[in-house]
C-alpha atoms as a PDB file:
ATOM      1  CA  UNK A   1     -22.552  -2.471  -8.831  1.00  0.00           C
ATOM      2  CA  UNK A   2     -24.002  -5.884 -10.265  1.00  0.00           C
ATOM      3  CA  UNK A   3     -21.003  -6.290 -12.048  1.00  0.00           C
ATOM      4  CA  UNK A   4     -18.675  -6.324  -8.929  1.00  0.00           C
ATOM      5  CA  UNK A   5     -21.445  -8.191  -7.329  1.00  0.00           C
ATOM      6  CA  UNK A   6     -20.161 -10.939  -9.854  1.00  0.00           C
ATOM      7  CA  UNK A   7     -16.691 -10.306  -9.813  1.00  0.00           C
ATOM      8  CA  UNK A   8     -16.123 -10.901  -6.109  1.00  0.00           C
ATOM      9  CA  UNK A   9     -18.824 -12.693  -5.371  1.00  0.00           C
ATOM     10  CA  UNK A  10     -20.172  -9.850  -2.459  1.00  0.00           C
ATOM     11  CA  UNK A  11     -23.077  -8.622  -1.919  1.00  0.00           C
ATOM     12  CA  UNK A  12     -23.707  -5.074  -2.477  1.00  0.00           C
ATOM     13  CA  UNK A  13     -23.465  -4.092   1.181  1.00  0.00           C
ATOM     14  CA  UNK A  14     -20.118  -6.154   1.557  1.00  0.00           C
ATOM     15  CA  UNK A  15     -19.136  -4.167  -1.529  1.00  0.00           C
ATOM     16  CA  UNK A  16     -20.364  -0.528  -0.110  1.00  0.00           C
ATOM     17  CA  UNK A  17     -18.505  -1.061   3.065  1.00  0.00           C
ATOM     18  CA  UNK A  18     -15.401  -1.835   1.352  1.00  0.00           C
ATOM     19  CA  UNK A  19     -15.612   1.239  -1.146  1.00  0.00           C
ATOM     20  CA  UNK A  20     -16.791   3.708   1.530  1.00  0.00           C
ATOM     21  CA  UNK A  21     -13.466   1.888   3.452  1.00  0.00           C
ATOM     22  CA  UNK A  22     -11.873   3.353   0.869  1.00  0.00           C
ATOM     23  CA  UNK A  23     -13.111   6.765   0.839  1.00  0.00           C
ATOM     24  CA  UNK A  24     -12.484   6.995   4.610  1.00  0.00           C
ATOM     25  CA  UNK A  25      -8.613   6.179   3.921  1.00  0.00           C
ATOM     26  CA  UNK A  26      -8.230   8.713   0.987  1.00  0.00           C
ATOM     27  CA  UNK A  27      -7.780   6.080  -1.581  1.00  0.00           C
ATOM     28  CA  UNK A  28     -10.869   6.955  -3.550  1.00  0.00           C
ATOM     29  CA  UNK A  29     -13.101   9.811  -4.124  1.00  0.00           C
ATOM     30  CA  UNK A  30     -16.960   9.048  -4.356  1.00  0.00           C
ATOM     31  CA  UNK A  31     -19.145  12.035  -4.052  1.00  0.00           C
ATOM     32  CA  UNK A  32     -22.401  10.205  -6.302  1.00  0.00           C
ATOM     33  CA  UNK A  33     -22.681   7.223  -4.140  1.00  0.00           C
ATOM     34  CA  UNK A  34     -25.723   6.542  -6.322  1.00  0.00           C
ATOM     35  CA  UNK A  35     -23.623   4.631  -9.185  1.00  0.00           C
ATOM     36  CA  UNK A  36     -19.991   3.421  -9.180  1.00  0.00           C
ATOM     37  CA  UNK A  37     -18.940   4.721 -12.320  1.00  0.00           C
ATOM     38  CA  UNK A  38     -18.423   8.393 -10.338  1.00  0.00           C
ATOM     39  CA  UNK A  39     -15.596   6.728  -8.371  1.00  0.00           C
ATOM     40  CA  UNK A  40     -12.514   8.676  -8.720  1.00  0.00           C
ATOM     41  CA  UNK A  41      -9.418   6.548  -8.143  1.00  0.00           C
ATOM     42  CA  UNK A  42      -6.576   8.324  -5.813  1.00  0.00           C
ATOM     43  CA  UNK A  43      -4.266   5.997  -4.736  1.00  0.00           C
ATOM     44  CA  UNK A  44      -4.156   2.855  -6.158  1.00  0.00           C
ATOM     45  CA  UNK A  45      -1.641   0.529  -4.480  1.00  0.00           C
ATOM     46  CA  UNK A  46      -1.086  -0.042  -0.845  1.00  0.00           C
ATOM     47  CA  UNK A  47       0.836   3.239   1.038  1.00  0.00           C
ATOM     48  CA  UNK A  48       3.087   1.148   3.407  1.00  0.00           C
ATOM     49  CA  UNK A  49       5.072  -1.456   1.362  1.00  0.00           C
ATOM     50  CA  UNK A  50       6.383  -3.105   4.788  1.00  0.00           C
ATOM     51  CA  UNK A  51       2.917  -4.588   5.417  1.00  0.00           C
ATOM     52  CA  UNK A  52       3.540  -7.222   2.608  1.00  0.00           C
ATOM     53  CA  UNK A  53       4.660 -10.559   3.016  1.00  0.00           C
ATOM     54  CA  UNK A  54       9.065 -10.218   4.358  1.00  0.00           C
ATOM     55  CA  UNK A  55      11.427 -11.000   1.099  1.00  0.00           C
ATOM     56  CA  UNK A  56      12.585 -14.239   0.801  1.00  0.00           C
ATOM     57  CA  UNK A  57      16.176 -14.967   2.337  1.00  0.00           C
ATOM     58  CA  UNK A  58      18.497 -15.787  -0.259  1.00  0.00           C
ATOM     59  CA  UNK A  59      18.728 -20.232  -1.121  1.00  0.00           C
ATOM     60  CA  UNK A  60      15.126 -20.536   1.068  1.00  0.00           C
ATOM     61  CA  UNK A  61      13.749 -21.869  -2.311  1.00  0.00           C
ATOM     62  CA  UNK A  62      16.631 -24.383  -2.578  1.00  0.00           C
ATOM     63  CA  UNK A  63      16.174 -25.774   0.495  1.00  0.00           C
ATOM     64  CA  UNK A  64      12.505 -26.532  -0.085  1.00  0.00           C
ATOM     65  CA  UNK A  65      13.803 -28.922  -2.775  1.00  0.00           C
ATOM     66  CA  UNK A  66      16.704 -30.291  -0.627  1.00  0.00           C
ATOM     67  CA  UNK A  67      15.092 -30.894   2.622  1.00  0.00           C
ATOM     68  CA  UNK A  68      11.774 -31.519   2.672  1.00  0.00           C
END
C-alpha cells in the first residue's frame, strides 16, 4: 500500500475504494484485503472499447496545421 500511496499520490482510503471498485466490477480478485500483494488480476484493460476517446477523422491533423 505505501508504495501506491507514492505512485498516485492517494491516500490509502482513496486507494481502497478504487481497488474494492475493482473487485465489485470483476476486474480483480482480493480475498486478503490485509496486504495488496494477494490481489489477483482478472481483467486488465477496459471491457467496452467504445468508451474511449472517437478515432480521429481522416486529414483532422492536417488541418490543425493549416487553419489554425
Amino acid at each position: 500500500m505505501p508504495e501506491l500511496e507514492v505512485k498516485t499520490g492517494r491516500s490509502v482510503e482513496d486507494i481502497r475504494t478504487g481497488l474494492l471498485a475493482l473487485e465489485k466490477g470483476n476486474y480483480i480478485t482480493w480475498e486478503d484485503k490485509s496486504d495488496t500483494r494477494n490481489i489477483v488480476i482478472i481483467e486488465g484493460w477496459d471491457r467496452n472499447p467504445n468508451i474511449s476517446t472517437p478515432p480521429t477523422p481522416p486529414g483532422a491533423a492536417n488541418r490543425y496545421f493549416t487553419e489554425y
